[in-house]
Protein backbone atom coordinates (compact mmCIF):
# COMPACT_ATOMS: atom_id res chain seq x y z
CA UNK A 1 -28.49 10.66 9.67
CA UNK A 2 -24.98 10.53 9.40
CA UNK A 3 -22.70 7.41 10.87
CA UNK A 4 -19.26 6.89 11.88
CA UNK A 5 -17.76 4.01 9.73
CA UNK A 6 -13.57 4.60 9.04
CA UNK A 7 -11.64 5.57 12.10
CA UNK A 8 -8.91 7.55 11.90
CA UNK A 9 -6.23 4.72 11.22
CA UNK A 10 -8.11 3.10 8.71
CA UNK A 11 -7.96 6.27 6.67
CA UNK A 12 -4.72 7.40 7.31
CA UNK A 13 -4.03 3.64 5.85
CA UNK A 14 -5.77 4.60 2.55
CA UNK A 15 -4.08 7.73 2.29
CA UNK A 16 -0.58 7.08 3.09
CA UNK A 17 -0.73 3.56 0.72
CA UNK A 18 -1.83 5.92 -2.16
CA UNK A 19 0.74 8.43 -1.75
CA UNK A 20 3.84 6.23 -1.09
CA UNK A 21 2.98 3.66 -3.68
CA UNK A 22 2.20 6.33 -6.77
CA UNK A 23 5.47 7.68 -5.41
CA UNK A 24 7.42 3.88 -5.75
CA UNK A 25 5.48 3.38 -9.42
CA UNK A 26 7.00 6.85 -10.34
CA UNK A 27 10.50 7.00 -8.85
CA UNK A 28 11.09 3.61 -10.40
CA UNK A 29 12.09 5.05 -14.09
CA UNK A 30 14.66 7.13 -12.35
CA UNK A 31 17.61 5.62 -11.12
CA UNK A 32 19.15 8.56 -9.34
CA UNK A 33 16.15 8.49 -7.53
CA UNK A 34 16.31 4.22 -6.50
CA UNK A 35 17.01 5.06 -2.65
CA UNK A 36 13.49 6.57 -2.80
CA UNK A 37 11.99 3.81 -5.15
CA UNK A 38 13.27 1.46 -2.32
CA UNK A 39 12.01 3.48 0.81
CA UNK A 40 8.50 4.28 -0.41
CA UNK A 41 8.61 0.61 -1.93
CA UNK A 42 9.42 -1.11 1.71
CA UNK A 43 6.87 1.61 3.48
CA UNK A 44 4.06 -0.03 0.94
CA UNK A 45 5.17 -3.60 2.08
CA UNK A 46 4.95 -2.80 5.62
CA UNK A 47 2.21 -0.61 5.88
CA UNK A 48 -0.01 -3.35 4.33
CA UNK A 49 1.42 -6.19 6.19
CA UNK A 50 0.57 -4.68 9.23
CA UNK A 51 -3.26 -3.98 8.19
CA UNK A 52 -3.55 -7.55 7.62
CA UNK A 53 -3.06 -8.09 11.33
CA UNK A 54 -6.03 -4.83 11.80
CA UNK A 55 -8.55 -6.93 9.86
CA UNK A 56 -7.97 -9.81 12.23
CA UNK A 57 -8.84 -7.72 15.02
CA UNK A 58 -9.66 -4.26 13.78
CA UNK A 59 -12.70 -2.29 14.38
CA UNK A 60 -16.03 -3.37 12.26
CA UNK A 61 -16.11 -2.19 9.00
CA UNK A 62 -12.39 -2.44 8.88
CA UNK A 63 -12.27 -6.10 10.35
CA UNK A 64 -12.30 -8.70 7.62
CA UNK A 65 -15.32 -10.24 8.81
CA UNK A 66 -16.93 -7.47 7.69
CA UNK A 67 -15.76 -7.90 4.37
CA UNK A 68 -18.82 -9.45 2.48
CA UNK A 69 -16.65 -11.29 -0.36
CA UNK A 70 -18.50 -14.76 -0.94
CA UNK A 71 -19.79 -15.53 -4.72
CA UNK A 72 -23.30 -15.24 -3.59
CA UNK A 73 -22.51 -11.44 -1.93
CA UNK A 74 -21.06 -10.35 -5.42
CA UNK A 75 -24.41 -11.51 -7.00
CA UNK A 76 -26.47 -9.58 -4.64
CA UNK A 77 -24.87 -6.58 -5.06
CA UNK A 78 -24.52 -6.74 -9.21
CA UNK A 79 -28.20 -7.91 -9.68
CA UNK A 80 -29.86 -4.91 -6.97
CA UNK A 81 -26.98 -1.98 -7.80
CA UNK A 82 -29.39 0.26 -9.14
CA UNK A 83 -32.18 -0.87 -7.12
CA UNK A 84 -30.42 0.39 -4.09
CA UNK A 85 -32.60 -1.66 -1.67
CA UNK A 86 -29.04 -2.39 -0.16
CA UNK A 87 -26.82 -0.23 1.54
CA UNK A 88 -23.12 -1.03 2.69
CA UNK A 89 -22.18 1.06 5.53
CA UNK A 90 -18.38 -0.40 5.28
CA UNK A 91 -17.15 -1.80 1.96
CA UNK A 92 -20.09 -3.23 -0.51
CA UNK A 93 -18.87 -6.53 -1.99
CA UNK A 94 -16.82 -5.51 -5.39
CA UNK A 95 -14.86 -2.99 -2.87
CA UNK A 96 -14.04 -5.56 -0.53
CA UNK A 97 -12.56 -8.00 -2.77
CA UNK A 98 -10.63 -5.20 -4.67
CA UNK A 99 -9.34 -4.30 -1.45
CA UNK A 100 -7.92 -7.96 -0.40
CA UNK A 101 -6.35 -8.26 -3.97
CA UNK A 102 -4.39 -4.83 -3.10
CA UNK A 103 -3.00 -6.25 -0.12
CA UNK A 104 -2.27 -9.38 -1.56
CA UNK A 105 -0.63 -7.73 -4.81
CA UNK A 106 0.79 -4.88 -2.93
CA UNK A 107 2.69 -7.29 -0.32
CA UNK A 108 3.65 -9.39 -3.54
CA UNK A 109 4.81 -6.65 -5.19
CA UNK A 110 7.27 -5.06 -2.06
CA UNK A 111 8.65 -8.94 -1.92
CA UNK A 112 9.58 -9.55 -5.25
CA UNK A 113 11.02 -5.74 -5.21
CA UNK A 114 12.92 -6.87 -2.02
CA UNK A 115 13.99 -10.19 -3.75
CA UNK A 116 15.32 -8.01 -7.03
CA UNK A 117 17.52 -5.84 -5.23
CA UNK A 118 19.37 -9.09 -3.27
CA UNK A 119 19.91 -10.62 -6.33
CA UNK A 120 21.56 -7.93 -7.97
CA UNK A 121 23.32 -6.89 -5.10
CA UNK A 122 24.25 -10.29 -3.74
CA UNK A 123 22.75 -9.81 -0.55
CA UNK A 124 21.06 -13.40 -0.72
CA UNK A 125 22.25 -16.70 -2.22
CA UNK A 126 19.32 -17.43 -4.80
CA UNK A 127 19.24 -19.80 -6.93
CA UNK A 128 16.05 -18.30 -9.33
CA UNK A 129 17.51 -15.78 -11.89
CA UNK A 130 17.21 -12.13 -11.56
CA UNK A 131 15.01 -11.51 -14.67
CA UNK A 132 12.78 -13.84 -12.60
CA UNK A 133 12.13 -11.31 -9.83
CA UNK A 134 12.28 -8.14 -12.34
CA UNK A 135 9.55 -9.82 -14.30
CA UNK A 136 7.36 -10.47 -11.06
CA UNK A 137 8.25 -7.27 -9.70
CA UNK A 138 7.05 -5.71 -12.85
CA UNK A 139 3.84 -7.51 -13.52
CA UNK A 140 2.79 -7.13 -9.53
CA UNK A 141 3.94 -3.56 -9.63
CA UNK A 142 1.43 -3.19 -12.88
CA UNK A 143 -1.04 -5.30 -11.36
CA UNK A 144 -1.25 -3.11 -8.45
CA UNK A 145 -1.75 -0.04 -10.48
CA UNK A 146 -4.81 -1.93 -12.25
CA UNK A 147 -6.43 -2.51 -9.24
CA UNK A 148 -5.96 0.91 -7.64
CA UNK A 149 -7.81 2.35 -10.96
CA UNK A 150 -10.43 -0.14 -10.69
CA UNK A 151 -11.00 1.15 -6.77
CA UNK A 152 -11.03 4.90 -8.23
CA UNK A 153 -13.49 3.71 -10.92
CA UNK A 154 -15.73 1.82 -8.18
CA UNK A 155 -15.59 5.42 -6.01
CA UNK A 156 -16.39 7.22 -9.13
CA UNK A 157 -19.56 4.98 -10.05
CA UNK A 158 -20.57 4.74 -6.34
CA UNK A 159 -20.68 8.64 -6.81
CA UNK A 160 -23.10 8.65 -9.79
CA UNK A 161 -25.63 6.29 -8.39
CA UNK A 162 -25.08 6.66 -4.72
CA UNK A 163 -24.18 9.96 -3.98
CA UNK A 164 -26.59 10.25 -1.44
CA UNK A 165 -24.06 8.29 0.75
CA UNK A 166 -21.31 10.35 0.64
CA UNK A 167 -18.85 7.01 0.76
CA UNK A 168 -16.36 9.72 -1.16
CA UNK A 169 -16.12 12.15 1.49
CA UNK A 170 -16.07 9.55 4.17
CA UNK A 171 -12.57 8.62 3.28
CA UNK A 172 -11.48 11.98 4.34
CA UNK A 173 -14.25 12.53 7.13
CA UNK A 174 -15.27 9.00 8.34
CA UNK A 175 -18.70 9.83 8.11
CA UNK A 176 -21.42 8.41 5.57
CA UNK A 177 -24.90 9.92 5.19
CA UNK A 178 -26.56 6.31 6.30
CA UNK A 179 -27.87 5.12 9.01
CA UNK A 180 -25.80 2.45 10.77
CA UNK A 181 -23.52 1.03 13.73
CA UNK A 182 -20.85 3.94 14.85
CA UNK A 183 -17.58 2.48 14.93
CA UNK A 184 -15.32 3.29 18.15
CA UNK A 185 -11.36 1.96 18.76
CA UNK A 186 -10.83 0.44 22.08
CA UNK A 187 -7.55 0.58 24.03
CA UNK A 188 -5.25 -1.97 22.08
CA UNK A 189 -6.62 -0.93 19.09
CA UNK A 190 -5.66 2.51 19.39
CA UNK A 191 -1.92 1.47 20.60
CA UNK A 192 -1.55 -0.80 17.57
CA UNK A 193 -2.22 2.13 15.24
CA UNK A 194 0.71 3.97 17.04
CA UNK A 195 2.80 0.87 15.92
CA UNK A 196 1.43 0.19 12.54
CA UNK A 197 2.59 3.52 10.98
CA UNK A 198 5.70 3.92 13.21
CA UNK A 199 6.94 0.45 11.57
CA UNK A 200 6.74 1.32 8.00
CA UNK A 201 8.24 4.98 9.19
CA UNK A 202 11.34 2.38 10.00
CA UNK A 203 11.53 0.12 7.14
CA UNK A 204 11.64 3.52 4.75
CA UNK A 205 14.59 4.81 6.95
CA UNK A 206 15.89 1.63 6.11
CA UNK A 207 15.49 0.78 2.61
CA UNK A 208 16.48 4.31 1.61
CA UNK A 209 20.00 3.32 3.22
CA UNK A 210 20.38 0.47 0.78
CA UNK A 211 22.70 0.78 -1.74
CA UNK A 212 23.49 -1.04 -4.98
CA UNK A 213 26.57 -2.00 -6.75
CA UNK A 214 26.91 0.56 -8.75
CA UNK A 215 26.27 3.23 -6.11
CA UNK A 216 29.10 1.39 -4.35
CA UNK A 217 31.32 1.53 -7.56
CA UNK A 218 30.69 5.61 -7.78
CA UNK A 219 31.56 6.04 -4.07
CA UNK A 220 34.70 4.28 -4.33
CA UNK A 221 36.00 6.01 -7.93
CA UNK A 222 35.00 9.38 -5.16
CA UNK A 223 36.83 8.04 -2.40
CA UNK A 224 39.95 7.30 -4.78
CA UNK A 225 39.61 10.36 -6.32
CA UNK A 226 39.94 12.39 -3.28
CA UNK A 227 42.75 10.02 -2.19
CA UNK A 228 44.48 11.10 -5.35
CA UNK A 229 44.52 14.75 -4.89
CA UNK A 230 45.28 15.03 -1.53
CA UNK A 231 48.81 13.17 -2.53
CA UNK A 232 48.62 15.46 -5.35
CA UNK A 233 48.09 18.50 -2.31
CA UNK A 234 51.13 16.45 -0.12
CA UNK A 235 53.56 16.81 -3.23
């Protein structure tokens, strides 16, 4: 018997936060690429932010009180893994806290990136150095890439002993082979999806506008440049 556990939103979630973050982690090595290190980087932030507010009042399974994260939950689910006399139609224990430490990090991460940029740029008066911000920046950014592999390795494992689920496929489908509560959006629910995508559609617009000092430099040198030859054209 199959059930419906991840709506819609909650997957587009896990599939747009995978996609724009590998694509911040990547672009950030290339600097003529930094106004799409910034964008993806501010989507990330905002995108999560938002799902904070979903887990306050989200469907179950993506609610937080659904989230089974206390010390003696963690215990359970170590000492009967292979038992499998438990079954987690939403996310088993390890999952759940993995998941709050990627919002946590991942928010983290998008503020100190955020913070980085205005210091180099000016943009804020701070009084904390910059190499301050790169080094959080960096070890959140790393941090977050930690976790994500640990998620991937908990999917992988969860495939070896528990295929029988499908949890895998119900990231794309929303179904797992369990039996179990189907999970339907109401009204408000379904209108706060529209606004928790659109928002970090905005904040991507905007941080790709950003521009740094140096970009600023280069399009003044252009600017006098073309200055220069159209007196050059005049004479």
């Amino acid at each position: 018997m199959k059930s419906y556990i991840w709506t819609l939103p909650t997957r587009l979630f896990h599939l747009f936060l995978a996609i724009s973050f590998a694509a911040a982690y990547i672009l950030a090595d290339f600097d003529e690429l930094r106004s799409f290190h910034f964008a993806f980087g501010a989507f990330v932030g905002a995108l999560i932010f938002l799902r904070l507010f979903y887990g306050l009042f989200g469907p179950k399974y993506s609610n937080f009180r659904d989230f089974p994260i206390g010390i003696g939950h963690q215990i359970r689910f170590l000492s009967t893994f292979f038992a499998k006399t438990k079954v987690y139609a939403g996310h088993n224990p390890a999952a759940a806290l993995v998941m709050l430490f990627i919002f946590i990090v991942g928010i983290g991460c998008s503020i100190s990136g955020y913070l980085l940029y205005a210091k180099e740029n000016n943009v804020l008066t701070l009084s904390i150095g910059k190499e301050f911000f790169k080094e959080a920046h960096e070890i959140t950014a790393n941090l977050f890439l930690a976790l994500v592999l640990l998620h991937l390795l908990g999917v992988v494992v969860d495939l070896v002993f528990h295929s029988k689920n499908e949890t895998l496929k119900s990231i794309f489908t929303g179904y797992k082979n369990i039996e179990s509560i189907n999970v339907k959006l109401n009204g408000f629910q379904k209108w706060y999806s529209v606004i928790w995508f659109l928002i970090p559609l905005i904040f991507f617009y905007l941080a790709f506008g950003l521009q740094t000092k140096k970009q600023e430099k280069s399009n003044h040198k252009s600017e006098q440049t073309e200055k220069h030859e159209d007196v050059e054209d005049d004479d």
